[in-house]
Every structure is written in structure tokens, then in C-alpha cells.
C-alpha atoms as a PDB file:
ATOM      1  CA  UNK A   1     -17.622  -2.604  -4.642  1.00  0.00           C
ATOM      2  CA  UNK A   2     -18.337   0.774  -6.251  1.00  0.00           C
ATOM      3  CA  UNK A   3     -18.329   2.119  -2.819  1.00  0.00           C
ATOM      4  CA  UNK A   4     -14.667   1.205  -2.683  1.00  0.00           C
ATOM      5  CA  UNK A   5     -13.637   2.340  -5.403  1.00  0.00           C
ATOM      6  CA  UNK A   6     -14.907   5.816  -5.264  1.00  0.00           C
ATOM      7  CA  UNK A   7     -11.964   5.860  -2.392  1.00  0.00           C
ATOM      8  CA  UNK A   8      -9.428   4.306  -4.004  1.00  0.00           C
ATOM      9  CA  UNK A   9      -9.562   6.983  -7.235  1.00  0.00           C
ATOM     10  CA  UNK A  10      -9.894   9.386  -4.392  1.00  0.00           C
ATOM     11  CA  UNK A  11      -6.574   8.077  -2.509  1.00  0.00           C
ATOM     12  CA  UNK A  12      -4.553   7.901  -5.866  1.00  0.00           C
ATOM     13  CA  UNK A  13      -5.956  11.465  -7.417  1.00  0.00           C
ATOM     14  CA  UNK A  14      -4.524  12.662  -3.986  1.00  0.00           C
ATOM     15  CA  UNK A  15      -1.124  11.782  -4.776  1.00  0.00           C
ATOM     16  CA  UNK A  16      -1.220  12.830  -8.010  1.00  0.00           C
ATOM     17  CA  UNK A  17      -0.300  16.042  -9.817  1.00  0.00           C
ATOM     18  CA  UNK A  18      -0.498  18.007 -13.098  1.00  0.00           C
ATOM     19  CA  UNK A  19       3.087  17.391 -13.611  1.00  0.00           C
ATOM     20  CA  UNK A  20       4.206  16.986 -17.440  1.00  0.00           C
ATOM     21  CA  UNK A  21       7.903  16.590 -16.378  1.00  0.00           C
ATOM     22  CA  UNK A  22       7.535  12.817 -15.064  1.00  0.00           C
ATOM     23  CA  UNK A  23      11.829  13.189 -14.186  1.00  0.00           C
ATOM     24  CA  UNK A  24      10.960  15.655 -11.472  1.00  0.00           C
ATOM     25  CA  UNK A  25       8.771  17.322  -8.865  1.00  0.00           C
ATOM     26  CA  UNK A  26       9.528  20.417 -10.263  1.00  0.00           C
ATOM     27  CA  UNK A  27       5.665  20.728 -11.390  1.00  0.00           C
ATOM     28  CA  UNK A  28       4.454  18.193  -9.076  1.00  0.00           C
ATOM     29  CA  UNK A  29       2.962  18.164  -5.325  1.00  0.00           C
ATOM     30  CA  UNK A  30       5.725  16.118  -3.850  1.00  0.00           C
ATOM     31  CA  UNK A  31       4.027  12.932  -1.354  1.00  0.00           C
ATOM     32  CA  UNK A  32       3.280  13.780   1.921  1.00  0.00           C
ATOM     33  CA  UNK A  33       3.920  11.519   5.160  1.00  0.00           C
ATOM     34  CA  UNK A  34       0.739   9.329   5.174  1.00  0.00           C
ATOM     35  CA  UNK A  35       1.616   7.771   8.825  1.00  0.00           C
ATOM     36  CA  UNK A  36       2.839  10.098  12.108  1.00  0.00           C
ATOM     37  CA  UNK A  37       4.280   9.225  15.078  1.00  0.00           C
ATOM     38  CA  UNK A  38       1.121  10.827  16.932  1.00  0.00           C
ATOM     39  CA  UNK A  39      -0.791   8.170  15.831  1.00  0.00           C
ATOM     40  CA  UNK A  40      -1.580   5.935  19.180  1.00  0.00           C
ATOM     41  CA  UNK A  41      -0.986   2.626  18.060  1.00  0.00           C
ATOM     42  CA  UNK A  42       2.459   3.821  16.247  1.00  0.00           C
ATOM     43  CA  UNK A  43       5.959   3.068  18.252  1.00  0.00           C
ATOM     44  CA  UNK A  44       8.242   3.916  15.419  1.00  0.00           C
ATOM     45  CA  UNK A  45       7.861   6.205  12.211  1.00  0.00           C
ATOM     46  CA  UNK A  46      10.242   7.501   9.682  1.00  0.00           C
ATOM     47  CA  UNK A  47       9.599   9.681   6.241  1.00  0.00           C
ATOM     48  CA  UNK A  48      12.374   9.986   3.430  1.00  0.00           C
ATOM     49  CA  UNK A  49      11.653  12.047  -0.042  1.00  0.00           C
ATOM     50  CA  UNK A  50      14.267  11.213  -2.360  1.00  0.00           C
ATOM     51  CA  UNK A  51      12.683  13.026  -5.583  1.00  0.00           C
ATOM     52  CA  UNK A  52      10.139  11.208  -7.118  1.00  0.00           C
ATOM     53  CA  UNK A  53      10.472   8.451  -4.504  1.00  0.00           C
ATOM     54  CA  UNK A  54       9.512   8.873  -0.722  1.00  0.00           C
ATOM     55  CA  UNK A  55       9.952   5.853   1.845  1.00  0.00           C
ATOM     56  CA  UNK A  56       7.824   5.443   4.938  1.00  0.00           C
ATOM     57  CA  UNK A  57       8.657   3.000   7.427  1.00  0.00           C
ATOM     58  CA  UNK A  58       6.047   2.343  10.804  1.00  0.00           C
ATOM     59  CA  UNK A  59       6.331  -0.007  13.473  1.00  0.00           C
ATOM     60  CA  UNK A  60       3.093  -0.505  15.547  1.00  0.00           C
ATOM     61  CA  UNK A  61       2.915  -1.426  19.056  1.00  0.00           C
ATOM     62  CA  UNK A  62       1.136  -4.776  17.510  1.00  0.00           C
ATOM     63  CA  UNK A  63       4.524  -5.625  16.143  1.00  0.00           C
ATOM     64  CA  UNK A  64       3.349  -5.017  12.762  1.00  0.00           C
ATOM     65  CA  UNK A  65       5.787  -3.333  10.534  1.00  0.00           C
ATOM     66  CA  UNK A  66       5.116  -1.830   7.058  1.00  0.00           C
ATOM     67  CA  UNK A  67       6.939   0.099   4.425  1.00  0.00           C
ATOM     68  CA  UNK A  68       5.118   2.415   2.379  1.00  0.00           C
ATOM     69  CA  UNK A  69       7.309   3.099  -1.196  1.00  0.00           C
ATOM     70  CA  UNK A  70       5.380   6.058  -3.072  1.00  0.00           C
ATOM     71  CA  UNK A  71       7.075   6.668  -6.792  1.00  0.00           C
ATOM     72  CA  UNK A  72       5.716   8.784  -9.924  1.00  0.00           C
ATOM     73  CA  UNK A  73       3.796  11.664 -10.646  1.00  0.00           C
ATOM     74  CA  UNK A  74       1.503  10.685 -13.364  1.00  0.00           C
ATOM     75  CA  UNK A  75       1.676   6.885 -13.160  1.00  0.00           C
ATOM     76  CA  UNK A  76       1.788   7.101  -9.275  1.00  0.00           C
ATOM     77  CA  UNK A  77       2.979   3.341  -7.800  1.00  0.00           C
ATOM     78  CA  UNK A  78       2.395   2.429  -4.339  1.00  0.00           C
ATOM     79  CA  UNK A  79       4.199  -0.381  -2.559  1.00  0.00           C
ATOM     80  CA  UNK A  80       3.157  -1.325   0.921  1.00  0.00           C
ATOM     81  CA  UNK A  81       5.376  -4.070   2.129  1.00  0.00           C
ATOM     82  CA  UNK A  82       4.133  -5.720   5.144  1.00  0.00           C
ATOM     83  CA  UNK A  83       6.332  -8.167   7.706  1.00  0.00           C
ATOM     84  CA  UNK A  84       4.157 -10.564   9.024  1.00  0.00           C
ATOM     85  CA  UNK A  85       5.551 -12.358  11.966  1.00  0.00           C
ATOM     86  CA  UNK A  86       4.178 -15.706  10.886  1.00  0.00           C
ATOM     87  CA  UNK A  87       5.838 -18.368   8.064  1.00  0.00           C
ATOM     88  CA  UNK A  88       2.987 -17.858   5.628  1.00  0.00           C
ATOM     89  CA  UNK A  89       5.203 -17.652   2.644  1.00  0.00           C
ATOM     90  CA  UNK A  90       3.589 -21.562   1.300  1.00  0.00           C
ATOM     91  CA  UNK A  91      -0.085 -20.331   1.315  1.00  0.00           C
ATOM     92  CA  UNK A  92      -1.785 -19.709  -1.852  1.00  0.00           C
ATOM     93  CA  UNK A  93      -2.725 -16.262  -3.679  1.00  0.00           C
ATOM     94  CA  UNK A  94      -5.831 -16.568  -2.027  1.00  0.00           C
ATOM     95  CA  UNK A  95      -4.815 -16.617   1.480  1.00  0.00           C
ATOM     96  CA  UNK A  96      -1.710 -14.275   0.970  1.00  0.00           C
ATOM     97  CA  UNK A  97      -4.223 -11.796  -0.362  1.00  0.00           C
ATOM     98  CA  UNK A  98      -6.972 -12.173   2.251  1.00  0.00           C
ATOM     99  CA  UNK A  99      -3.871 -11.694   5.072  1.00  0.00           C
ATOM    100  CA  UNK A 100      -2.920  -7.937   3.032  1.00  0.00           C
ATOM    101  CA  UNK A 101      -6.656  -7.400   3.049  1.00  0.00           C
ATOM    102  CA  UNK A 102      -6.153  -8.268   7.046  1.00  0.00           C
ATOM    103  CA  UNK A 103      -3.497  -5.384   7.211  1.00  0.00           C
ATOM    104  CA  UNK A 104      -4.743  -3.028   5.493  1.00  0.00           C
ATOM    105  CA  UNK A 105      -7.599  -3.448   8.165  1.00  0.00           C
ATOM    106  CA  UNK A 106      -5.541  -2.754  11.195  1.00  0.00           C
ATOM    107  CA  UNK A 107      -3.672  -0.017   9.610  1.00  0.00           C
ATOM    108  CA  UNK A 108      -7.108   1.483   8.582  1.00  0.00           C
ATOM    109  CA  UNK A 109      -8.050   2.300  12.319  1.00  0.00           C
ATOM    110  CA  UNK A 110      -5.272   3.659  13.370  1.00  0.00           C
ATOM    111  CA  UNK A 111      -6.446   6.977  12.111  1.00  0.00           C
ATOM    112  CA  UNK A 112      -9.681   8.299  10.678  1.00  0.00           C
ATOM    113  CA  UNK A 113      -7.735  10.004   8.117  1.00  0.00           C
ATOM    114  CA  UNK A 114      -6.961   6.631   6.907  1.00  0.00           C
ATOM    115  CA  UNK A 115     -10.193   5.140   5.483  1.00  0.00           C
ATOM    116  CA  UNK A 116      -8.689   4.757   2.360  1.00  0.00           C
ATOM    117  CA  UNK A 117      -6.656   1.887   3.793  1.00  0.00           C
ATOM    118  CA  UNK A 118      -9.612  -0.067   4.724  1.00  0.00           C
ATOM    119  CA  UNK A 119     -11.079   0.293   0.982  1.00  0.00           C
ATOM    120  CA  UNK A 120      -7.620  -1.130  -0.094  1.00  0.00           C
ATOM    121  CA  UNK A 121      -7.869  -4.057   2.603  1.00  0.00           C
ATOM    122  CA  UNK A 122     -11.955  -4.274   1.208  1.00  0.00           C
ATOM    123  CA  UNK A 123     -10.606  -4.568  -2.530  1.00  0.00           C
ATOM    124  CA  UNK A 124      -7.643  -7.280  -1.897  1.00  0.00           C
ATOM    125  CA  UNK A 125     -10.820  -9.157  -0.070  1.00  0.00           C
ATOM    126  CA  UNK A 126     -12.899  -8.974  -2.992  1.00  0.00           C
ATOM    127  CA  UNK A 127     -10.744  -9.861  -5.530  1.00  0.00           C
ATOM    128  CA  UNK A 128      -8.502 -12.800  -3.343  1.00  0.00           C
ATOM    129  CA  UNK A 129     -10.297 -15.562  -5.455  1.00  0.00           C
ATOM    130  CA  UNK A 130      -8.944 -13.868  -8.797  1.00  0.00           C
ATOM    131  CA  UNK A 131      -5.101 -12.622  -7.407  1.00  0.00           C
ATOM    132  CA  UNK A 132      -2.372 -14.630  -8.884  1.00  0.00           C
ATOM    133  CA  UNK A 133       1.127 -13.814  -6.882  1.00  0.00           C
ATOM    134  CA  UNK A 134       3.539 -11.658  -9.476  1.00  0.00           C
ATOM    135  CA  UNK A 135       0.627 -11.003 -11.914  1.00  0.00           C
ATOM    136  CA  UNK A 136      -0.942  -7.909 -11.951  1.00  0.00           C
ATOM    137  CA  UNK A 137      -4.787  -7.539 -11.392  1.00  0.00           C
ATOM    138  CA  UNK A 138      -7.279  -5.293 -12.820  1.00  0.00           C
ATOM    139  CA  UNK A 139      -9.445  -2.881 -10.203  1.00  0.00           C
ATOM    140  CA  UNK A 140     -10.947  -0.378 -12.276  1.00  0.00           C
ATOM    141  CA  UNK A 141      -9.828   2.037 -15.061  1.00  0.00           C
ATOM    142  CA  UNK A 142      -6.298   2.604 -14.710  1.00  0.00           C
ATOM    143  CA  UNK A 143      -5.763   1.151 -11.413  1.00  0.00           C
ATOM    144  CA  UNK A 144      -3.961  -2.356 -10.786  1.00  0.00           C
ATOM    145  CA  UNK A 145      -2.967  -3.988  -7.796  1.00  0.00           C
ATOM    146  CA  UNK A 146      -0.434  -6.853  -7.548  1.00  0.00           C
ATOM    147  CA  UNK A 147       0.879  -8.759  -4.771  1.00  0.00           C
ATOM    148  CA  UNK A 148       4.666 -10.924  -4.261  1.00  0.00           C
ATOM    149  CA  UNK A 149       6.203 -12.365  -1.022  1.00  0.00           C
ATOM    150  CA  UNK A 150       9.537 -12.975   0.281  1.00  0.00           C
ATOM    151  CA  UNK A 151      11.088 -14.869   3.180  1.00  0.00           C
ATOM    152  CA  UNK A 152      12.446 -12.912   5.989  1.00  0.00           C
ATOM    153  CA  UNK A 153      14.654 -13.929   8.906  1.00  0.00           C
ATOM    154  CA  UNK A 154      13.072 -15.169  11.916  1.00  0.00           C
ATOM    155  CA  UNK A 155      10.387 -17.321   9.727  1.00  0.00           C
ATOM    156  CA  UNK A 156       8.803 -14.181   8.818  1.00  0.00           C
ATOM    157  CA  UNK A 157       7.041 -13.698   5.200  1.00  0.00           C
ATOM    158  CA  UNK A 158       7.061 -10.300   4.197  1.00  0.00           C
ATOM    159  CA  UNK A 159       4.031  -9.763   1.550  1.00  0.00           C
ATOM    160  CA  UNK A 160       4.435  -6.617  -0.688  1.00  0.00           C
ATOM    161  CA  UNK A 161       1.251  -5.123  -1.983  1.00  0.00           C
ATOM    162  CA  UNK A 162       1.427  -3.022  -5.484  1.00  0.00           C
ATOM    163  CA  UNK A 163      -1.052  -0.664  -6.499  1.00  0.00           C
ATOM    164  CA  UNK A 164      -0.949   0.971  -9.756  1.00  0.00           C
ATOM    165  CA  UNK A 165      -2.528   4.029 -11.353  1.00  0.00           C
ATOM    166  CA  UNK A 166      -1.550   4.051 -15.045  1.00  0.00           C
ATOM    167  CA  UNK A 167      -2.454   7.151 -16.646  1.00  0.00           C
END
């Protein structure tokens, strides 16, 4: 697992900043798109900044969506909210977790830039026995992840993923 995690403090120190203001960029590195529209398997890609806040949206010829929320400078959150196309919303922690792991996977290999994704997808796997849905869940250090889920139209669950860096 160490090998993981060496990534993960890699992916969050990445996003972070020397900022002392946390109500503004002003001494931060604002987030950078993480997705592109280049990417092969990508059909549809947006970026929004808003501040401290950015919003990415991609749409994969899979049919896999996800929403990528980025907020904070020194406590950096992540939120990757993923709409599976399956009703999965009754499964337990376990399973929920194992399906994140799952797409954090596939969105690993859509780029080698993003390995980082498939340590995510490698922790959520490790630690599915322990995840409790709502409840956060100690990684390492400062970093927690937490996952939640939410019907969406069509039968679809859509499975948020949290990841925390708590400075």
C-alpha cells in the first residue's frame, strides 16, 4: 500500500499551494484541468474555475460520466462524482466502494498522466472492507477519503467519492 500512497501525497501536494489567504487564490496556484478533450476515450469535456472552486465534467465514449469538484488551497477537497448506468444504489459499502475503485480504473488509462487515478481506484480497493457510506475513512496522515450515493433518473446510482487532505 505504501506504493500507493507515495502517489496519492504526490496528487494532493500537486494541487496544493503556499497560500495563507484560504478566501482566495490570490497566493495560490489556481487547479488546472485534470481531463482534455484530446484524450481518446473522451466525447465530452468541460472546465469551470469559480475561485477556490473549479468543476470538471467528462463524458467517455464508454458512457461513463464523472464530475470532478476541486475546492481549497490548504485543506484541498476533491469530489469525483461518478454516474453509473446501473441501479446499484442497495449494495453495501463494500461493493459501492469496490465499483469507485472500478472507475477510478478506467479513468486511470485514459491517459498516462493519470496514474494517480489508478492509486485512488487501488486505495478504495484496499480499504472496501473498512468504508462505511457517509463516514469518513482514514488513508494516511492528513488524507481521508469518504464515499455517499444518490439515485439518479433512469435507475442510475450516482456514487460520489471524497478525498480529503487536512492540513
Amino acid at each position: 500500500m505504501k506504493y500507493y500512497i507515495i502517489f496519492l501525497s504526490i496528487f494532493f501536494i500537486h494541487c496544493q499551494s503556499g497560500s495563507t489567504n484560504p478566501e482566495s487564490f490570490q497566493n495560490c496556484d489556481p487547479p488546472e484541468a485534470i481531463f482534455s478533450k484530446e484524450m481518446d476515450q473522451v466525447e465530452k469535456h468541460s472546465f469551470e474555475k469559480n475561485d477556490l472552486r473549479t468543476l470538471e465534467t467528462i463524458v467517455l465514449k464508454s458512457g461513463m460520466e464523472l464530475e470532478l469538484k476541486q475546492s481549497g488551497c490548504k485543506k484541498i477537497e476533491q469530489q469525483f462524482q461518478f454516474k453509473i448506468k446501473q441501479n446499484i444504489y442497495d449494495k453495501t459499502a463494500e461493493e459501492l466502494s469496490l465499483k469507485i475503485a472500478d472507475s477510478f480504473m478506467s479513468v486511470s488509462a485514459l491517459d498516462k498522466t493519470l496514474f494517480q487515478m489508478e492509486s485512488w481506484g487501488q486505495v478504495f480497493k484496499q480499504l472496501a472492507p473498512e468504508i462505511k457510506i457517509g463516514e469518513r475513512t482514514h488513508v494516511m496522515d492528513n488524507i481521508y477519503i469518504k464515499i455517499n450515493k444518490m439515485k439518479g433518473g433512469d435507475g442510475e446510482t450516482i456514487l460520489f467519492a471524497n478525498l480529503y487532505n487536512e492540513q
